[in-house]
Protein backbone atom coordinates (compact mmCIF):
# COMPACT_ATOMS: atom_id res chain seq x y z
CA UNK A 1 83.34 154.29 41.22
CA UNK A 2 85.52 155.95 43.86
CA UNK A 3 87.80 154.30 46.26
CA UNK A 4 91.02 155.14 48.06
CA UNK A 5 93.91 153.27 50.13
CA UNK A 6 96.16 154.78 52.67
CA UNK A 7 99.42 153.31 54.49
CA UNK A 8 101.63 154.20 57.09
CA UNK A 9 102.27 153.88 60.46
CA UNK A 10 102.04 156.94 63.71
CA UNK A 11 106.20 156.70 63.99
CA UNK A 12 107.26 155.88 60.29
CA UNK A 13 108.15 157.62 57.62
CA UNK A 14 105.25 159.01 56.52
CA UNK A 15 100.89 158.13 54.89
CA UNK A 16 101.00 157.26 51.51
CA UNK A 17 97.08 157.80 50.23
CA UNK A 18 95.58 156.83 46.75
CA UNK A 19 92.68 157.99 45.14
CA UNK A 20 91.29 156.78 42.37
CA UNK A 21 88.22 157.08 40.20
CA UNK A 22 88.50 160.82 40.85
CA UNK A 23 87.29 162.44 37.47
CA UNK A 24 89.93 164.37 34.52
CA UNK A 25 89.07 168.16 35.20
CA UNK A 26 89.20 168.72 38.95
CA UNK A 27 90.57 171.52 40.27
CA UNK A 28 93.23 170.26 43.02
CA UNK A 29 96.88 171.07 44.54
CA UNK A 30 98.62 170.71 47.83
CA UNK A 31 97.08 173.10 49.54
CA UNK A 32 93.92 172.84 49.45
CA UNK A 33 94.32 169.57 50.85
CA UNK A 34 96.62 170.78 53.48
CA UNK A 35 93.97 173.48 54.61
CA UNK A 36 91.51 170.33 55.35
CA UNK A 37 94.81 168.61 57.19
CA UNK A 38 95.04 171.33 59.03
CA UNK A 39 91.66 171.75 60.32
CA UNK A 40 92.27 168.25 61.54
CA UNK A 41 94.37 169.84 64.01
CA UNK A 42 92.52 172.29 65.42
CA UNK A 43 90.05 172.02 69.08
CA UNK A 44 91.23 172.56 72.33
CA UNK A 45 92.28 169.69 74.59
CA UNK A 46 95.04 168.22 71.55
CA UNK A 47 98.36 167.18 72.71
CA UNK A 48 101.68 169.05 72.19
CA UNK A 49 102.21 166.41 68.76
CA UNK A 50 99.72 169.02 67.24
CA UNK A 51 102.27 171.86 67.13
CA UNK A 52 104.87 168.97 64.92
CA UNK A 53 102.23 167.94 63.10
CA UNK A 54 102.83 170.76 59.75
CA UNK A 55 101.30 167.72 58.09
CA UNK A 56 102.83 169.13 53.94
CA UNK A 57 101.47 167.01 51.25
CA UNK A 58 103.49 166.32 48.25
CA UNK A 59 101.05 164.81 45.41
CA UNK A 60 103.11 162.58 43.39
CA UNK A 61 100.92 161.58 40.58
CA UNK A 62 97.02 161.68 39.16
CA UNK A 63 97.41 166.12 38.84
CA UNK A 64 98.75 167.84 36.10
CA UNK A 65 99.01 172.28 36.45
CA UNK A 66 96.81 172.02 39.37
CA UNK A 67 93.97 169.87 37.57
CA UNK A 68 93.11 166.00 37.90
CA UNK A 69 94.11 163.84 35.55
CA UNK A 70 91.28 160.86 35.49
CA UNK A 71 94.61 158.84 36.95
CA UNK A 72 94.95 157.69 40.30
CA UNK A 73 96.21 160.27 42.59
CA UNK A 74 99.02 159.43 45.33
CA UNK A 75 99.40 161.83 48.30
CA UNK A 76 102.45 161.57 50.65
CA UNK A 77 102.06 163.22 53.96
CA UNK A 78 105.94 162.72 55.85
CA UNK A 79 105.89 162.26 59.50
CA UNK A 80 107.63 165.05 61.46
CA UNK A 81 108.58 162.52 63.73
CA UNK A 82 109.62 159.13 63.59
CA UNK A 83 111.23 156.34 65.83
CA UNK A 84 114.39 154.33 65.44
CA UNK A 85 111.56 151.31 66.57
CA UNK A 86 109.77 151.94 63.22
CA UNK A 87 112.96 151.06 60.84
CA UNK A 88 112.38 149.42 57.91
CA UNK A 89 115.18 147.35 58.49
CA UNK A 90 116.74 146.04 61.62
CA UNK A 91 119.06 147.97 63.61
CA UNK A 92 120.48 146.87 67.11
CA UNK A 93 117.87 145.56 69.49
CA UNK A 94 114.12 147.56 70.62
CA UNK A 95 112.75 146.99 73.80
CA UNK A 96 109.07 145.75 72.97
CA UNK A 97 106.25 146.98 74.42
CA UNK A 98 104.45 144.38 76.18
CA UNK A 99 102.14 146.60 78.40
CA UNK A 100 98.88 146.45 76.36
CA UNK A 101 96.65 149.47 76.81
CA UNK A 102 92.59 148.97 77.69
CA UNK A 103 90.22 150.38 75.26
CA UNK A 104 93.12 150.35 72.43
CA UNK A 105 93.58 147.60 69.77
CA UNK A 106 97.02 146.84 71.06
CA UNK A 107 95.33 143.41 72.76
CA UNK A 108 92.87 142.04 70.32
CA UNK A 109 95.85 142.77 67.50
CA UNK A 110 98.37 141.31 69.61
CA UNK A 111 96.14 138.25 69.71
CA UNK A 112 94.93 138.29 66.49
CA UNK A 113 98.66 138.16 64.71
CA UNK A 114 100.28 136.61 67.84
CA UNK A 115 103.23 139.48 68.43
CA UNK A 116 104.81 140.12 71.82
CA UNK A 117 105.22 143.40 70.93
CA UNK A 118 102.08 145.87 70.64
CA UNK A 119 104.38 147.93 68.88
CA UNK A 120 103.46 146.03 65.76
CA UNK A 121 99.57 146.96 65.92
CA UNK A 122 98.95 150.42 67.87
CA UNK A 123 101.71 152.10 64.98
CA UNK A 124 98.65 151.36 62.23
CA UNK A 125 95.87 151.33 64.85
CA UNK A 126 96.78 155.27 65.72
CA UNK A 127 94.68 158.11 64.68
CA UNK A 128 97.45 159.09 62.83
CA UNK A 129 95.94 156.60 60.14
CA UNK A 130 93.34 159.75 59.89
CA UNK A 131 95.87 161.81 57.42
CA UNK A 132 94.93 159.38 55.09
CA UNK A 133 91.09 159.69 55.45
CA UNK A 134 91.26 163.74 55.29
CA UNK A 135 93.35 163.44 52.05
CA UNK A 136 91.02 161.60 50.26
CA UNK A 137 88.29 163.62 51.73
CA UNK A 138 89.72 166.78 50.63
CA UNK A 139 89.70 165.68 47.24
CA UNK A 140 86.23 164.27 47.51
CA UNK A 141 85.27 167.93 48.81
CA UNK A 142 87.17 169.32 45.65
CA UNK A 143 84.86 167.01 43.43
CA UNK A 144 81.02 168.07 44.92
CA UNK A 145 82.24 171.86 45.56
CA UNK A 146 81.91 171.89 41.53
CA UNK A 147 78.78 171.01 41.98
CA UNK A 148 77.87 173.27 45.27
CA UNK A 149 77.66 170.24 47.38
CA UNK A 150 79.12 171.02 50.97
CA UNK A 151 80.51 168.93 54.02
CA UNK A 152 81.08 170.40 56.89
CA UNK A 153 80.14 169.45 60.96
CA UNK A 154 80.45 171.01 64.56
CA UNK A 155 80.70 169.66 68.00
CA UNK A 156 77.41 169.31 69.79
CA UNK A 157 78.70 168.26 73.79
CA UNK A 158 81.92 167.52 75.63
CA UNK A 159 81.82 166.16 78.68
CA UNK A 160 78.11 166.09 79.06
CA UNK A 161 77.97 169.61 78.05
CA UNK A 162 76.29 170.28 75.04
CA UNK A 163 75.45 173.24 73.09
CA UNK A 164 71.90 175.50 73.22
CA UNK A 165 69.70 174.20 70.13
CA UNK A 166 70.72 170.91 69.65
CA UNK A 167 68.39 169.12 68.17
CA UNK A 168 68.31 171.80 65.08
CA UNK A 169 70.59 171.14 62.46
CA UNK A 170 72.28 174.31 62.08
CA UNK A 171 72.48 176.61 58.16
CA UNK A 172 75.17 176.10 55.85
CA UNK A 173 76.32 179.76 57.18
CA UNK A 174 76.13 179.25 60.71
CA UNK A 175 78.21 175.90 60.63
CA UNK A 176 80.60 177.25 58.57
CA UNK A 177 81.75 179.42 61.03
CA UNK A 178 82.20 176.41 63.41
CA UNK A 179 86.17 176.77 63.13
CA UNK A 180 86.57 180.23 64.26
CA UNK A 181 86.02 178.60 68.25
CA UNK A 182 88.47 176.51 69.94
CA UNK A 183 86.22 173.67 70.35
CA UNK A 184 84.39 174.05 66.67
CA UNK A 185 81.15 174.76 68.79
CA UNK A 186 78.45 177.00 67.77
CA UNK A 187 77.38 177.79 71.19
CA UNK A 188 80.17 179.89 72.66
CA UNK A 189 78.63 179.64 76.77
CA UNK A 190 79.07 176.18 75.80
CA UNK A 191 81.95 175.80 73.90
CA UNK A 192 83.62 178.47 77.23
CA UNK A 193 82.11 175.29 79.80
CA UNK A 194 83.62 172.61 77.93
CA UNK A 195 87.15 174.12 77.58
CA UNK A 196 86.87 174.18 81.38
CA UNK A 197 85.79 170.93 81.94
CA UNK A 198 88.84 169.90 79.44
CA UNK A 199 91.08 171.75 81.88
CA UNK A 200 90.07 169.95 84.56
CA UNK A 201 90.36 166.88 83.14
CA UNK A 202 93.73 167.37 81.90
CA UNK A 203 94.63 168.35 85.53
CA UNK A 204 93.06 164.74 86.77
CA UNK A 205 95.47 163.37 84.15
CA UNK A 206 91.84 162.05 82.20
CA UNK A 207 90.06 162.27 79.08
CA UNK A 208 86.98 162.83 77.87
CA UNK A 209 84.30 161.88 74.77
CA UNK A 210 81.67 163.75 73.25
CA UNK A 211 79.45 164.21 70.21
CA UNK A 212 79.66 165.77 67.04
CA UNK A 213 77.14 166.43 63.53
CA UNK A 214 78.17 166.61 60.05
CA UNK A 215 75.74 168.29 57.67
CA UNK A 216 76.35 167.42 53.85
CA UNK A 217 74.44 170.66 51.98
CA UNK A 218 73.25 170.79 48.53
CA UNK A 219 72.96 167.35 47.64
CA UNK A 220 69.62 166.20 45.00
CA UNK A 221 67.41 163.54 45.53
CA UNK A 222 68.45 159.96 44.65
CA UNK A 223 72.01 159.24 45.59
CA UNK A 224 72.49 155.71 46.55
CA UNK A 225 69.96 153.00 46.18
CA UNK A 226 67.12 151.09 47.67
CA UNK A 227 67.51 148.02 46.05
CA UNK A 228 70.46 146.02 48.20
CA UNK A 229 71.95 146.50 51.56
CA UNK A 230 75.57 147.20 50.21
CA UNK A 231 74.04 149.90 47.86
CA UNK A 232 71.57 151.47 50.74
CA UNK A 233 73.55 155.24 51.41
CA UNK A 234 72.72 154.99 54.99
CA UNK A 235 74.50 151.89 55.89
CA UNK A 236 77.30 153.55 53.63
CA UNK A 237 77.38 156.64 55.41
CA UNK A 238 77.53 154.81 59.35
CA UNK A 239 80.33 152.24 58.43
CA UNK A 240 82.06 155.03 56.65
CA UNK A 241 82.07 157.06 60.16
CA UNK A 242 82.07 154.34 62.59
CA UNK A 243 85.50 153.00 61.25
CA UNK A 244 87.04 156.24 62.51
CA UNK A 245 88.89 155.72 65.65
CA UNK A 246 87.17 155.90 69.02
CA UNK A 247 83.31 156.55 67.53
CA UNK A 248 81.24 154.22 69.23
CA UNK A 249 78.12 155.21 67.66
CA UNK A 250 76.23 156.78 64.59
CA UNK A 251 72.85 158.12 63.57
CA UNK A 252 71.41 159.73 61.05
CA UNK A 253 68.36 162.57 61.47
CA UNK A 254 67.05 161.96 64.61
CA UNK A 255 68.22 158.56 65.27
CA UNK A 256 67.18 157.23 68.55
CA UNK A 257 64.94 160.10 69.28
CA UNK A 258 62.56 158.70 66.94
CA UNK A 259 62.27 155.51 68.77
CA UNK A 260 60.28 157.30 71.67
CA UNK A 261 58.07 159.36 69.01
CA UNK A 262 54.88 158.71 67.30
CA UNK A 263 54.46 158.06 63.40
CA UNK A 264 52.62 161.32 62.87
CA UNK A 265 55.41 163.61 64.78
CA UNK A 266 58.64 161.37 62.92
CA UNK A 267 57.78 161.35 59.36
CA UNK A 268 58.98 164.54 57.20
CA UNK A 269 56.02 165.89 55.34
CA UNK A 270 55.84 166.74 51.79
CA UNK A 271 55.19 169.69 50.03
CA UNK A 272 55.64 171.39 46.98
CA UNK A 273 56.29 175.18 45.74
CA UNK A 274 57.43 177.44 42.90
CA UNK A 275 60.85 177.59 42.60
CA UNK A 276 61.40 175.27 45.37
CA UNK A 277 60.05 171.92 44.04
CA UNK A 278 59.81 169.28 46.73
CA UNK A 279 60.77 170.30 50.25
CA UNK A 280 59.77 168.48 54.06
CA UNK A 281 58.75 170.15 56.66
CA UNK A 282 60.71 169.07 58.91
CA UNK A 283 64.15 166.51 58.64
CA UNK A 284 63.72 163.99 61.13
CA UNK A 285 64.84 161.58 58.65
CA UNK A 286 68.26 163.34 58.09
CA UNK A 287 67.63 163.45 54.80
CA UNK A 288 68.00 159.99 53.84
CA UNK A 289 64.71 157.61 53.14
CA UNK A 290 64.85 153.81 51.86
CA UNK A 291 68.76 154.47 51.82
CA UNK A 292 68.81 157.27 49.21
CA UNK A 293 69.07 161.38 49.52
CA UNK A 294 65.68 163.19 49.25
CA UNK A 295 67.28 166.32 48.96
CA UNK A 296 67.33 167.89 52.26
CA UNK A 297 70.26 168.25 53.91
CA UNK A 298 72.24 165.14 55.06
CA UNK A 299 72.56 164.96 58.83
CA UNK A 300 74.67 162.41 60.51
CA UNK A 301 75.70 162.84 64.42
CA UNK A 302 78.47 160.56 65.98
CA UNK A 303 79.60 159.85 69.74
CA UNK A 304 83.12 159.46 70.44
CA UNK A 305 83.87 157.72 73.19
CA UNK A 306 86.78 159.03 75.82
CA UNK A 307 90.28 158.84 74.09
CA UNK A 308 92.06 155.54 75.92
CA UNK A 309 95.50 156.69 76.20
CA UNK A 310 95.96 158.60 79.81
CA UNK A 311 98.60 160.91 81.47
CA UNK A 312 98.77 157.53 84.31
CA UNK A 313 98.10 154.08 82.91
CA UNK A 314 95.38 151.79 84.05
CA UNK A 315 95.65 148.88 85.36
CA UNK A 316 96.74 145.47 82.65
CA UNK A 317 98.58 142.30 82.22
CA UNK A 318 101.64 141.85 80.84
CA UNK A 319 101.53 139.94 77.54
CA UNK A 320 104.89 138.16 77.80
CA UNK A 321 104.51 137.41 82.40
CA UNK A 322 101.06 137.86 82.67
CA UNK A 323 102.00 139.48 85.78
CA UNK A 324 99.78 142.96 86.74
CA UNK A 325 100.91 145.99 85.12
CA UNK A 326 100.33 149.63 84.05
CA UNK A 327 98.83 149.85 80.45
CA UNK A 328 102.17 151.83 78.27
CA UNK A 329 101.01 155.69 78.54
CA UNK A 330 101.86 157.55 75.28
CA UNK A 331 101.30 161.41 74.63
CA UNK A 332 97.63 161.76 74.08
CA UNK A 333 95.16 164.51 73.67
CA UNK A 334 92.33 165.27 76.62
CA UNK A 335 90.44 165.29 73.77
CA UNK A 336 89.87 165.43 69.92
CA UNK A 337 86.09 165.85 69.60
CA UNK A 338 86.65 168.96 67.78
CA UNK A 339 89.19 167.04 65.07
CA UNK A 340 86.95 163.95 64.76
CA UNK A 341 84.05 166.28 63.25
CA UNK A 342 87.14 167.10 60.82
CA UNK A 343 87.78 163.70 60.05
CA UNK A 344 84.26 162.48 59.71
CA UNK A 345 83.35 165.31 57.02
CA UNK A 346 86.19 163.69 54.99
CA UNK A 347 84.52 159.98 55.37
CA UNK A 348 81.09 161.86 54.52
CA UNK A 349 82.53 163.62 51.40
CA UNK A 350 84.16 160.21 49.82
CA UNK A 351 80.94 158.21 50.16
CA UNK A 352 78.61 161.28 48.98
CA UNK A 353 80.84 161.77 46.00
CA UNK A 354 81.16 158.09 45.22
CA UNK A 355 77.48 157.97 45.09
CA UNK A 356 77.37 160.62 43.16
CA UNK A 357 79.92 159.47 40.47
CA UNK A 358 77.33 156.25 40.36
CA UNK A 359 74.27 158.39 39.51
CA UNK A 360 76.23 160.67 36.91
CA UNK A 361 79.19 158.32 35.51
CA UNK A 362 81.34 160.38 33.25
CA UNK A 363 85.52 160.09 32.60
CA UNK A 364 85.69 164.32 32.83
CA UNK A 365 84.54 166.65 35.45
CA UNK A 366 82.81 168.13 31.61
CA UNK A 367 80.77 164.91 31.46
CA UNK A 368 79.78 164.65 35.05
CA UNK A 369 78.84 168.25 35.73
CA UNK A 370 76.70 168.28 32.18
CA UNK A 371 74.88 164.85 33.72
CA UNK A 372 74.07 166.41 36.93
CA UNK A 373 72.28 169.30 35.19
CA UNK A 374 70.44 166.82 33.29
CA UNK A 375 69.66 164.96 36.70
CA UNK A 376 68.73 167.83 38.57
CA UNK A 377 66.50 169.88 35.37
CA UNK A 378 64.54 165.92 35.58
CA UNK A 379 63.48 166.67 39.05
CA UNK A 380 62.31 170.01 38.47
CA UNK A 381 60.02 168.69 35.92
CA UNK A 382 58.88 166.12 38.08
């Protein structure tokens, strides 16, 4: 029902994204996607690139006066700055790059395609690719706020620091407030310790990893499916966050934790009330069973490992001499824990609101919004 396609390299000319499948009806312009673009910015421990980074979207078709069209919608996010080794077409001579860096793609890509020149795979392979991601995530976001659906997601440890409480997904109140700290923590003792273990990082010209939740608010009961693996919203959900750069691993609920627990502490109980309908009483199981939402909020944590790229490069070979050599240092941030949150809300957000366009249909936001009443007046008779 939903998919989109970005392009663009970290040093060219710009990321092109597409969107389509995006409803007539929606309520979208340029900023609003530039506020999520920004956010993608923020944490402390990001290189100086943030500060070029103004990251101004010009959407060149699929909106008409600020609303959606049903059509697909093309973003274009320019690059600030750009290298004379990213030219379209050939101009003089380029010194490749030939110094592959560990924990990057430039080797398995230079492999892969069988370039001398690494240039040709860590352009796409960047994090820059990300612009693309948060575009079509913003719109996404646009799509389920019209139907009170939220995404949004902290940082939970930096460093081996991590923050007071958890294990306890915080409310849709508290985490929205998760901006207003450098390091989009809602502890601040530990948000204070990990901005100093950044700093001395930095100093040791290192990096460093850490873990972040996303929390998806509002959503009913029956997205996605149970009936094949493709459809399951689970396996969705973890390819859909473990694509993004540097996350080396996903749960949902409490994951591993319930691998050491007993069957009578790690299901989610069942109740019923007035005016509440089904609830749990508790949300071990993130609120996803047999690959489908059960209407408790959606909980999804992610580890990213230590960002690659360091101040002094470590130790290589060569692709052209195979001769010992220092992996190519670029500018890189100490770390981006804090923006990959960002960026995984946006992944979250397209998959939720695919599913959801699969349980309601509908051409217009009209149609869909009517359908999802319907849905969600079913339940409550249930």
């Amino acid at each position: 029902m939903l998919r989109f396609l970005d392009a663009g390299e970290s040093h060219g000319k710009g990321m092109v994204t597409i969107v389509e499948g995006i409803p007539l009806g929606v309520a979208l312009n340029a900023s609003s996607i530039e506020a999520e673009l920004a956010r993608r910015r923020l944490g402390y421990g990001r290189s100086a690139r943030m500060s070029l980074e103004a990251d101004r979207v010009e959407i060149w078709s699929g909106v008409r006066y600020g609303s959606t069209l049903g059509s697909p919608i093309a973003m274009l996010v320019a690059n600030r700055e750009s290298g004379e080794f990213m030219r379209v077409e050939r101009e003089g001579v380029v010194e490749p790059l030939t110094a592959p860096r560990p924990g990057h793609a430039d080797l398995p890509g230079a492999l892969k395609y069988g370039t001398g020149d690494i240039r040709d795979i860590l352009e796409r392979a960047s994090a820059r690719e990300t612009v693309g991601r948060v575009c079509a995530g913003a719109v996404a976001k646009r799509l389920l706020l019209e139907m009170d659906i939220r995404v949004l997601s902290h940082v939970t440890a930096v460093g081996g620091i991590t923050r007071e409480g958890g294990l306890r997904a915080p409310g849709l109140e508290e985490i929205a407030a998760a901006d207003e700290d450098p390091m989009r923590c809602l502890d601040a003792e530990a948000s204070l310790r990990m901005r100093k273990e950044i700093d001395r990082a930095r100093e040791e010209g290192d990096s460093l990893g850490g873990t972040f939740e996303v929390v998806a608010y509002g959503l009913p009961a029956g997205l996605g499916s149970h009936v094949h693996w493709d459809r399951r919203l689970d396996a969705r959900l973890a390819a859909a966050v473990m694509s993004i750069q540097a996350i080396k691993g996903v749960e949902i609920g409490s994951g591993f934790r319930l691998a050491s627990m007993r069957g009578s502490q790690a299901m989610d109980t069942i109740h019923h009330g007035p005016g509440r309908g089904y609830f749990r009483g508790s949300n071990h199981a993130g609120g996803l069973e047999g690959g489908m939402t059960n209407s408790e909020p959606l909980v999804i944590r992610a580890a990213m490992k230590p960002i690659p790229t360091l101040a002094s490069g470590l130790e290589s070979v060569d692709l052209i001499s195979k001769e010992k050599v220092e992996g190519v240092v670029e500018r890189a941030d100490t770390c981006a824990v804090p923006a990959a949150g960002v960026i995984a809300e946006a992944m979250v957000a397209f998959v939720v609101a695919d599913a959801l366009l699969e349980k309601t249909g509908g051409d217009s936001l009209r149609e869909v919004k009517g359908r999802y009443k319907e849905i969600l007046a079913a339940q409550e008779r249930c």
